[in-house]
Protein backbone atom coordinates (compact mmCIF):
# COMPACT_ATOMS: atom_id res chain seq x y z
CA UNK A 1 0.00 0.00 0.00
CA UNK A 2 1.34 3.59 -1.30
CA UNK A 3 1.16 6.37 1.37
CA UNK A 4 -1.20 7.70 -0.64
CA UNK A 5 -3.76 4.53 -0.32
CA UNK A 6 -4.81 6.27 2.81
CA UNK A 7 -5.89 10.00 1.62
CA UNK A 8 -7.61 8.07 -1.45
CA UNK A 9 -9.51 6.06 1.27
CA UNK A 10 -10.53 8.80 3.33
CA UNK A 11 -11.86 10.40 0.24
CA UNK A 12 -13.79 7.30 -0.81
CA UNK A 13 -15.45 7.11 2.66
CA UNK A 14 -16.06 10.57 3.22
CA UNK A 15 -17.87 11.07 -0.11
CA UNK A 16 -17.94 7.73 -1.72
CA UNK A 17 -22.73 8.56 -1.94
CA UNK A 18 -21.39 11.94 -3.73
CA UNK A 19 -21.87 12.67 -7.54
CA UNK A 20 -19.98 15.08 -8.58
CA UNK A 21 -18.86 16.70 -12.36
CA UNK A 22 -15.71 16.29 -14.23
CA UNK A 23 -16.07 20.74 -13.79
CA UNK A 24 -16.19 20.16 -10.22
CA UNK A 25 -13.46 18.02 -9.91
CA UNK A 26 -11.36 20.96 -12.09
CA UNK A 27 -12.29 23.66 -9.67
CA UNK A 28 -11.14 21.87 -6.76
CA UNK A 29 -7.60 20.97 -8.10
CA UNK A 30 -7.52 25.09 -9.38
CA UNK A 31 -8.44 25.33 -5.98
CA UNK A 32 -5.25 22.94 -4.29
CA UNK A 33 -3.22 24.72 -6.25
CA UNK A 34 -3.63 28.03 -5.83
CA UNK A 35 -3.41 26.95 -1.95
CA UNK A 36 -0.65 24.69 -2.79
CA UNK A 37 1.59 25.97 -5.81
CA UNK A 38 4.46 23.55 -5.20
CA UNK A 39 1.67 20.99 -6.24
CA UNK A 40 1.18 22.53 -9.91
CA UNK A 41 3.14 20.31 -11.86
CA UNK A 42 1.71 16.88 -10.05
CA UNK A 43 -2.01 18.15 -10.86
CA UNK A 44 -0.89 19.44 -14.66
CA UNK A 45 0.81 15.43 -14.77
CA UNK A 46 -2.74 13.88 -13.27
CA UNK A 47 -5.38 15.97 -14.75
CA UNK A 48 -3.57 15.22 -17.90
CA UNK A 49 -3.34 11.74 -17.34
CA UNK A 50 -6.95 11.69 -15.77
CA UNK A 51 -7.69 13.53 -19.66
CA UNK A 52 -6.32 10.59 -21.86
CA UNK A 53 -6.84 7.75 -19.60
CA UNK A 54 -8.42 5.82 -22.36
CA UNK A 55 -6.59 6.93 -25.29
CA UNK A 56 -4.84 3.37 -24.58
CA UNK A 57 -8.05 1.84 -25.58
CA UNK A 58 -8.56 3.10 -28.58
CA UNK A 59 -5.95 2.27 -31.03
């Protein structure tokens, strides 16, 4: 288990019920890293990542 297993886990069990948009999801990262700015290139890398996550499955 990666250090991170454990935030991911909180998340799902704090608002696994929630639905929430692909626009909310954007505001909050904007959000982390205007609170956070040594965290802008990790959220560029996963909301770009998160963006062509199944580009893979289509060739």
């Amino acid at each position: 288990m990666y250090f991170t297993d454990r935030g991911i886990e909180e998340l799902v069990e704090r608002r696994g019920e929630e639905s929430v948009t692909l626009e909310w999801v954007a505001e909050q990262l904007r959000t982390f890293v205007d609170n956070n700015p040594e965290f802008e290139t990790p959220i560029e890398r996963f909301a770009t990542w998160l963006a062509r996550a199944d580009e893979d499955d289509e060739e």
